[in-house]
Protein backbone atom coordinates (compact mmCIF):
# COMPACT_ATOMS: atom_id res chain seq x y z
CA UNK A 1 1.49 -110.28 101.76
CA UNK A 2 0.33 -110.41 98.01
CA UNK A 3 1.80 -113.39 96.47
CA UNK A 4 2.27 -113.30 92.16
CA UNK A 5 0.26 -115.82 90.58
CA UNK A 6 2.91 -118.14 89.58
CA UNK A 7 0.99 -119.63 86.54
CA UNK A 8 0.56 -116.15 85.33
CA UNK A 9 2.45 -115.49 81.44
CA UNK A 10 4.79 -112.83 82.59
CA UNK A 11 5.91 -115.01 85.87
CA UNK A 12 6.57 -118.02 83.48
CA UNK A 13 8.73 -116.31 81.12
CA UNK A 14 10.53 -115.04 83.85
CA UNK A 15 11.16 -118.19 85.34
CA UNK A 16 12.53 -119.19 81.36
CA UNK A 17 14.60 -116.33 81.40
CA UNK A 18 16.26 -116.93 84.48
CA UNK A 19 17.03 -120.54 83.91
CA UNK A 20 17.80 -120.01 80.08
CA UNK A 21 21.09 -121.67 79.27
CA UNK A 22 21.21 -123.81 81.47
CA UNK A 23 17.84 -125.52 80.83
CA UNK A 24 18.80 -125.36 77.06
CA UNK A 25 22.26 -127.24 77.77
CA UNK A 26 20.95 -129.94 79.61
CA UNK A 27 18.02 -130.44 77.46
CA UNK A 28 20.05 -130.37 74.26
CA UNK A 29 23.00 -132.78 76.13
CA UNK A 30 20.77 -135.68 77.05
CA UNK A 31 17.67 -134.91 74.97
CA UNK A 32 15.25 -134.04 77.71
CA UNK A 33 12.04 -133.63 75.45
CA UNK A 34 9.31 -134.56 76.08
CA UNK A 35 8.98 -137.83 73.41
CA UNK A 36 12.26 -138.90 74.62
CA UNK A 37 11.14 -139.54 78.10
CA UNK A 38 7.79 -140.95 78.28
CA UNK A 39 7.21 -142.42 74.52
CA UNK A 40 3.44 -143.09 73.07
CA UNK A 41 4.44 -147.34 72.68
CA UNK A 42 1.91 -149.73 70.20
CA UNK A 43 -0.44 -151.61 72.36
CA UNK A 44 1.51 -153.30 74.76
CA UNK A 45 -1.24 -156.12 75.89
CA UNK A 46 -4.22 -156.67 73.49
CA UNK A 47 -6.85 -158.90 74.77
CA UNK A 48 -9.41 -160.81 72.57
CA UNK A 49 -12.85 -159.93 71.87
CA UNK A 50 -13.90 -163.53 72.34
CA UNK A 51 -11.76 -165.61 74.64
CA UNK A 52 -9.91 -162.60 76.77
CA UNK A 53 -6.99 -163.80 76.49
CA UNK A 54 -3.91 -161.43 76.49
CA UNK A 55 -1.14 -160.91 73.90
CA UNK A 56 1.90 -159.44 74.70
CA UNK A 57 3.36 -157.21 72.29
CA UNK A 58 7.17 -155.66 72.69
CA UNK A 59 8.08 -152.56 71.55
CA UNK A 60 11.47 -150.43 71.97
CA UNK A 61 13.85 -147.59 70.18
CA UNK A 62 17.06 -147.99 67.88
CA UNK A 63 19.53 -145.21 69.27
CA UNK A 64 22.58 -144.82 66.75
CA UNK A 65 25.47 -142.51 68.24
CA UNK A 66 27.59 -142.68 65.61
CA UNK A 67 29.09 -139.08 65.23
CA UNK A 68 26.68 -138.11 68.19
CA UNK A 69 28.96 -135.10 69.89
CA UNK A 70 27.04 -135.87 73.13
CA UNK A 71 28.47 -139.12 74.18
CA UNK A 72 31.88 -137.29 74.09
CA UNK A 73 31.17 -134.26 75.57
CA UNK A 74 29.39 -136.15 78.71
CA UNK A 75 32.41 -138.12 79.09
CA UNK A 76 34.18 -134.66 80.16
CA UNK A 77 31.84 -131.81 81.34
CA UNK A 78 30.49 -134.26 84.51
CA UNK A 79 31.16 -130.53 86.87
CA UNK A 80 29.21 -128.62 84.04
CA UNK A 81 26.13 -130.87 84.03
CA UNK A 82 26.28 -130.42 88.17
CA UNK A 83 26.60 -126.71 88.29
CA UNK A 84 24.14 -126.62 85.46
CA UNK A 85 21.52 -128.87 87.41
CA UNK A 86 22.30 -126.77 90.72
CA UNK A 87 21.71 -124.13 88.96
CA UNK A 88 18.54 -124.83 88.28
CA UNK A 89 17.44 -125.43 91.41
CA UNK A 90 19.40 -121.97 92.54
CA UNK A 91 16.68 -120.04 89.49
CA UNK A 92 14.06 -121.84 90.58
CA UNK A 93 13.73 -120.89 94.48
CA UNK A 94 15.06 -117.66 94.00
CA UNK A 95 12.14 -117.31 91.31
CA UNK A 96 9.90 -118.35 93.98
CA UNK A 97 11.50 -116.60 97.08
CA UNK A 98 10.59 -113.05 95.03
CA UNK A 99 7.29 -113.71 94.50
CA UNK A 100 7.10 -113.86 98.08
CA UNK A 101 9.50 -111.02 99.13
CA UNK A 102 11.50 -113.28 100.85
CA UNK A 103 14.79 -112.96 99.11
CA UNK A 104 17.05 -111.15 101.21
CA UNK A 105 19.98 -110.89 99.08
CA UNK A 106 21.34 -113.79 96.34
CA UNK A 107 23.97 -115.03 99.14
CA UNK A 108 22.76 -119.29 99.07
CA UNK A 109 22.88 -119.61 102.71
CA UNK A 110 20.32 -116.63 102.72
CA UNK A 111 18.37 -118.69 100.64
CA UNK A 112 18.50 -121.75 101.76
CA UNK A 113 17.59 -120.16 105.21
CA UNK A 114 14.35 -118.52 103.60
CA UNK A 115 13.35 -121.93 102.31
CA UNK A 116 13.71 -123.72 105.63
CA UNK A 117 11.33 -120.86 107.13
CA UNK A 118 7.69 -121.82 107.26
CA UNK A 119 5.00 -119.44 105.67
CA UNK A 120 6.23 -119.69 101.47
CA UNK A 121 3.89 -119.74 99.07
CA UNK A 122 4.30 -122.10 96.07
CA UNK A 123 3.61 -122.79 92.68
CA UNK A 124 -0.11 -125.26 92.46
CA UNK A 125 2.23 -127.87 90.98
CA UNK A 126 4.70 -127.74 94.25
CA UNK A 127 2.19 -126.79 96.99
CA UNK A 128 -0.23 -129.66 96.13
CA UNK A 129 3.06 -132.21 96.98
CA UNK A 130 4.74 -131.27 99.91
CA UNK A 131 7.16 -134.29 99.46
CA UNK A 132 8.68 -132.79 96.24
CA UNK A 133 9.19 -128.83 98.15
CA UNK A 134 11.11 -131.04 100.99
CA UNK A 135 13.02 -132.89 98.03
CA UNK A 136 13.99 -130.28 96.03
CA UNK A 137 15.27 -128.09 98.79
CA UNK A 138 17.15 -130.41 100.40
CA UNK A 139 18.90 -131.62 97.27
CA UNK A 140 19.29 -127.97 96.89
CA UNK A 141 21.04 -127.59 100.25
CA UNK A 142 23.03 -130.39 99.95
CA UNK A 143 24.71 -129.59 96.10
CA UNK A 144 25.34 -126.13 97.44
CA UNK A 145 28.97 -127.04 99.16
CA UNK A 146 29.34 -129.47 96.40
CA UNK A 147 28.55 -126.55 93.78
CA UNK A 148 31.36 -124.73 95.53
CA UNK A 149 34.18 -127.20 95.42
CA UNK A 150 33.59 -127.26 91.67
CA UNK A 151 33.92 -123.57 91.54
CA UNK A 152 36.29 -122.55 93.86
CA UNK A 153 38.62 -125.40 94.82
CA UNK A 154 39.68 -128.84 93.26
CA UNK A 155 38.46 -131.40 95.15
CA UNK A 156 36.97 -133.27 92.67
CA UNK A 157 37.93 -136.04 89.83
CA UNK A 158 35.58 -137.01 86.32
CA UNK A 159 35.90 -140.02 85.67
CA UNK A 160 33.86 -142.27 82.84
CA UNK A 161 31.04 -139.95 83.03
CA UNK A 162 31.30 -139.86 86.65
CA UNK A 163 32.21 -137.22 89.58
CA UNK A 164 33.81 -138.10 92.29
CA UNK A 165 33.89 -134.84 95.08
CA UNK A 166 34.00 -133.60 98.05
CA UNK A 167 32.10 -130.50 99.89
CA UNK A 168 35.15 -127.76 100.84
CA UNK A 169 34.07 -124.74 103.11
CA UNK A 170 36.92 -122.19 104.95
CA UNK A 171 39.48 -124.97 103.82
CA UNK A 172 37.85 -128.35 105.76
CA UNK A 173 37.20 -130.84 103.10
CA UNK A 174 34.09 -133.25 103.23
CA UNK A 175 33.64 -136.55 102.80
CA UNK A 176 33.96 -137.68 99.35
CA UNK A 177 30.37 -138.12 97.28
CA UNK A 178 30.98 -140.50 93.83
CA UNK A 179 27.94 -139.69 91.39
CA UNK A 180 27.61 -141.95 88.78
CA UNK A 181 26.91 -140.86 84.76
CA UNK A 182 23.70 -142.14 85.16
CA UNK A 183 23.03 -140.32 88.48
CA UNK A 184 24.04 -136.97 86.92
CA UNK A 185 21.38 -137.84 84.52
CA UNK A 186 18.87 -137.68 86.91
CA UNK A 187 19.66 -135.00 88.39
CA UNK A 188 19.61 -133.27 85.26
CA UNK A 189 16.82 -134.40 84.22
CA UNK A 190 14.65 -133.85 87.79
CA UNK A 191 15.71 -130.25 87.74
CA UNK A 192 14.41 -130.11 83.69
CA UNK A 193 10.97 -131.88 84.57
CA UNK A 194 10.52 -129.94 86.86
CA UNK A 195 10.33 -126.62 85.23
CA UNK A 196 8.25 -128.12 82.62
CA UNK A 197 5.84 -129.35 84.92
CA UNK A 198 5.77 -125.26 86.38
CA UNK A 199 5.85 -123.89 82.70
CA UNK A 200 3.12 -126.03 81.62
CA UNK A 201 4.91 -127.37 79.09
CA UNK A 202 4.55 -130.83 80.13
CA UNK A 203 1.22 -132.08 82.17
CA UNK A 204 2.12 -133.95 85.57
CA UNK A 205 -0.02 -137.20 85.22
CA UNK A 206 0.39 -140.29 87.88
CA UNK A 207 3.04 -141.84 86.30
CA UNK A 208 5.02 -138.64 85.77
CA UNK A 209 4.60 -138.10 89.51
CA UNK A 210 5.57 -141.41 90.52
CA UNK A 211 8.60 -141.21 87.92
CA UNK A 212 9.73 -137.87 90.19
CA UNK A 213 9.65 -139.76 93.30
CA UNK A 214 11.76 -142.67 91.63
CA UNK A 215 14.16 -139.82 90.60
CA UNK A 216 14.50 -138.59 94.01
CA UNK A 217 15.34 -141.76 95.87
CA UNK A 218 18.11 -142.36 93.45
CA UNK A 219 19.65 -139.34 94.48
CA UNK A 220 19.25 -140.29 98.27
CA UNK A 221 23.14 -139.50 98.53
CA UNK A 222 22.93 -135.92 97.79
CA UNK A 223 19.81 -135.24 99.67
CA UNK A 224 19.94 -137.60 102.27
CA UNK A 225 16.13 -137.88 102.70
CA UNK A 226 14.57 -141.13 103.73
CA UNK A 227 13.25 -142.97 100.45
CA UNK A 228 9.76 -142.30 99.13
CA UNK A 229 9.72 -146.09 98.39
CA UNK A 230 8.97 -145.50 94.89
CA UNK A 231 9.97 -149.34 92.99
CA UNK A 232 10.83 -148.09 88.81
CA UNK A 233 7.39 -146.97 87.02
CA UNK A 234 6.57 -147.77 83.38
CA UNK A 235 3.73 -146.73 82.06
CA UNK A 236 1.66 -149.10 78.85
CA UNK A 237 -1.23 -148.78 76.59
CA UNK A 238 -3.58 -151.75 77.34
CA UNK A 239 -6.03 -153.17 74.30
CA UNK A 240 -9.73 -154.32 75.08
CA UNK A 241 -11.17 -155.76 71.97
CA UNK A 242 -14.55 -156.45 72.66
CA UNK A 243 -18.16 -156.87 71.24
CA UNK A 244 -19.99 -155.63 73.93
CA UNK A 245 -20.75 -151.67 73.39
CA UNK A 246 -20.93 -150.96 76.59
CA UNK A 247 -17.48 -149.46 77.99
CA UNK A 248 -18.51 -150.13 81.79
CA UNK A 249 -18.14 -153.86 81.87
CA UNK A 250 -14.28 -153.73 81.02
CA UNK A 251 -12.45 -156.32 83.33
CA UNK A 252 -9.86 -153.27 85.24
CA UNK A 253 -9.12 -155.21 87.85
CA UNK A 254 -8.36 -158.17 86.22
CA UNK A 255 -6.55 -155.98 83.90
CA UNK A 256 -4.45 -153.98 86.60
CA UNK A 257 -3.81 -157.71 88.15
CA UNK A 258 -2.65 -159.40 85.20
CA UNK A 259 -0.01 -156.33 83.88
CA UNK A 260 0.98 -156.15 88.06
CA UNK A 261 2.03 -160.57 87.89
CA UNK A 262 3.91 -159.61 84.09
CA UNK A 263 5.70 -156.73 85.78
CA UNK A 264 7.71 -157.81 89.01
CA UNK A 265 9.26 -155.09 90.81
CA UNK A 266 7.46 -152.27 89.06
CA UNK A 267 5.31 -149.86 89.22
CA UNK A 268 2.91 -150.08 86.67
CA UNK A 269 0.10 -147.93 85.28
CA UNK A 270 -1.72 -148.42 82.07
CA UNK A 271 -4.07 -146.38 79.63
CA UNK A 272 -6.58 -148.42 78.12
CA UNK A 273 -7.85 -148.36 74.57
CA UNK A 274 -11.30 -150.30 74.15
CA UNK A 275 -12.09 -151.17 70.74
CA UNK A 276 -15.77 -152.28 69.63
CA UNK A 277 -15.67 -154.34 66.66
CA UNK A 278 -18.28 -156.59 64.71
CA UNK A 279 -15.76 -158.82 64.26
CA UNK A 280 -11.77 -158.63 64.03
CA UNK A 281 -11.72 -157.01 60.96
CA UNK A 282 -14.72 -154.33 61.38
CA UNK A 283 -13.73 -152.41 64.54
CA UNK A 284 -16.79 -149.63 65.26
CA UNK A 285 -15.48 -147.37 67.63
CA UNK A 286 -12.39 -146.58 69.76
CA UNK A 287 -12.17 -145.15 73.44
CA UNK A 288 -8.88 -143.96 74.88
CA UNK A 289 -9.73 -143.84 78.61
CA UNK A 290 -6.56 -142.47 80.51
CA UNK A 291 -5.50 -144.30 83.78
CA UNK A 292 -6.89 -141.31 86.27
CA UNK A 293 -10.11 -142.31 84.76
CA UNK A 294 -10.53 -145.73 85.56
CA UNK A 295 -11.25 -146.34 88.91
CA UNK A 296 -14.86 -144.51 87.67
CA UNK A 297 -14.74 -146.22 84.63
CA UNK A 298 -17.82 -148.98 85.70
CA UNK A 299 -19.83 -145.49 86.76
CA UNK A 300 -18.92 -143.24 83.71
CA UNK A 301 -21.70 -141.24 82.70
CA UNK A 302 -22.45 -142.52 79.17
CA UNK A 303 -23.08 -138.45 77.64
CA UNK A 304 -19.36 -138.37 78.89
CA UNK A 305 -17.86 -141.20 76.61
CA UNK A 306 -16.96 -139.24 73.81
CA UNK A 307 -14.67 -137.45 75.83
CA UNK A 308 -12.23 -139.83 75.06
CA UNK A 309 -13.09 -141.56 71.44
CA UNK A 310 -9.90 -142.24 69.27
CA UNK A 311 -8.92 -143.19 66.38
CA UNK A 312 -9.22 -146.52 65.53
CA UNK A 313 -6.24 -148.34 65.85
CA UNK A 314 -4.27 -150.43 63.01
């Protein structure tokens, strides 16, 4: 069976078009971009060139919602945010199910039946995590009912941002589900990432990932998965002022230890910026070394360094 090449321009833009208003409302709602959700902070730690020892800097964002139309609107459309995250989902597998003519007719169950089939081929981004493809479809599977109630029937209440509801198939109501603003969010906001990761729009880095995984165990009640076991990332730029030229010697461990004792029941990861100075007023040269790099940091090929000089910081 010949399989599209998912990453190919004409199988993106299909994938856009399919999911088009939907990705634009829940983007626009809770402003999924890109800056919004993972922020370039100042130096969070800066350590000294001479003694090593760290300073810890804090940084955060002023949000004023005064005459902000979203607050309102998420205070009533809690069903449209759901049916536009399922949604979604729905674009996304039947996007996928195509490529592999598997789809054997737009019916969900059909669907849904496909996906639980072995043999589908998936996008690099999917098929290189087999936890997300078992995540995604089974929050897939288990919205669909939910999805339905919304459309067809009325068992369900907003409330505060909120949905309380209950699956309803051939008139046998479920047990009730209460999703929180904050879990709709997520939802949202899984589904989003998601499709940027596939576009390209957005590259997947080890936080990212681990910030999917977080996602998904919060919306254990919908899926119904065992955890992942992923504790709250947050990702930091880390400051190494030193003297010495070489970039090799950097303390990482120490480092990684030292951010891990400040940060109790997180996940952390780090980028570190090494900055050669003279002194503290003549810096030389900067490195930006990104946190895939630097567990082969201390073995870095020195022709290979300026791959990540940067600016030198104020």
């Amino acid at each position: 069976m010949l399989v599209r090449d998912f990453s190919s321009a004409q199988a993106r833009q299909e994938l856009r078009e399919l999911v088009g208003y939907e990705d634009w409302l829940l983007q626009h709602v809770y402003k999924l971009t890109e800056d919004e959700l993972f922020p370039e902070w100042p130096d969070a730690v800066v350590y000294d060139a001479e003694t090593k020892s760290a300073v810890v800097r804090n940084s955060g964002r002023l949000h004023m919602m005064l005459g902000d139309w979203r607050a309102g609107f998420l205070q009533v459309a809690p069903p449209l945010v759901f049916v536009a995250s399922f949604k979604l989902l729905d674009m996304l597998f039947e996007w996928i199910l195509k490529a592999n003519d598997r789809l054997n007719g737009y019916q969900f169950s059909r669907k849904i039946k496909e996906l639980e089939l072995p043999g589908l081929v998936y996008p690099s981004v999917l098929h290189a995590r087999s936890w997300l493809v078992e995540a995604l479809i089974a929050l897939y599977k288990g919205s669909e009912s939910l999805r339905g109630t919304i459309i067809h029937s009325r068992h369900f209440k907003a409330s505060q941002g909120g949905l309380q509801i209950a699956s309803s198939k051939n008139e046998v109501v479920g047990e009730h589900i209460e999703l929180s603003a904050e879990e709709l969010r997520t939802y949202a906001q899984l589904s989003v990432s998601v499709l940027k990761y596939l576009y390209g729009d957005w590259h997947l880095d080890t936080h990212r990932e681990k910030y999917l995984r977080w996602q998904i165990d919060g919306l254990q009640k919908l899926h119904k998965l065992e955890p992942l076991g992923q504790v709250q990332p947050r990702h930091m730029c880390v400051r190494w002022n030193t003297r010495d030229p070489n970039i090799r010697i950097v303390d990482v461990p120490r480092i990684q230890r030292e951010i891990s004792e400040r940060s109790p029941g997180q996940d952390v990861t780090f980028d570190l910026r090494i900055v050669i100075t003279e002194d503290e007023q003549s810096p030389l040269l900067a490195y930006l070394i990104p946190y895939e790099v630097l567990p082969r940091l201390d073995s870095l090929p020195e022709a290979q360094w300026a791959d990540y000089s940067s600016p030198i910081p104020d």
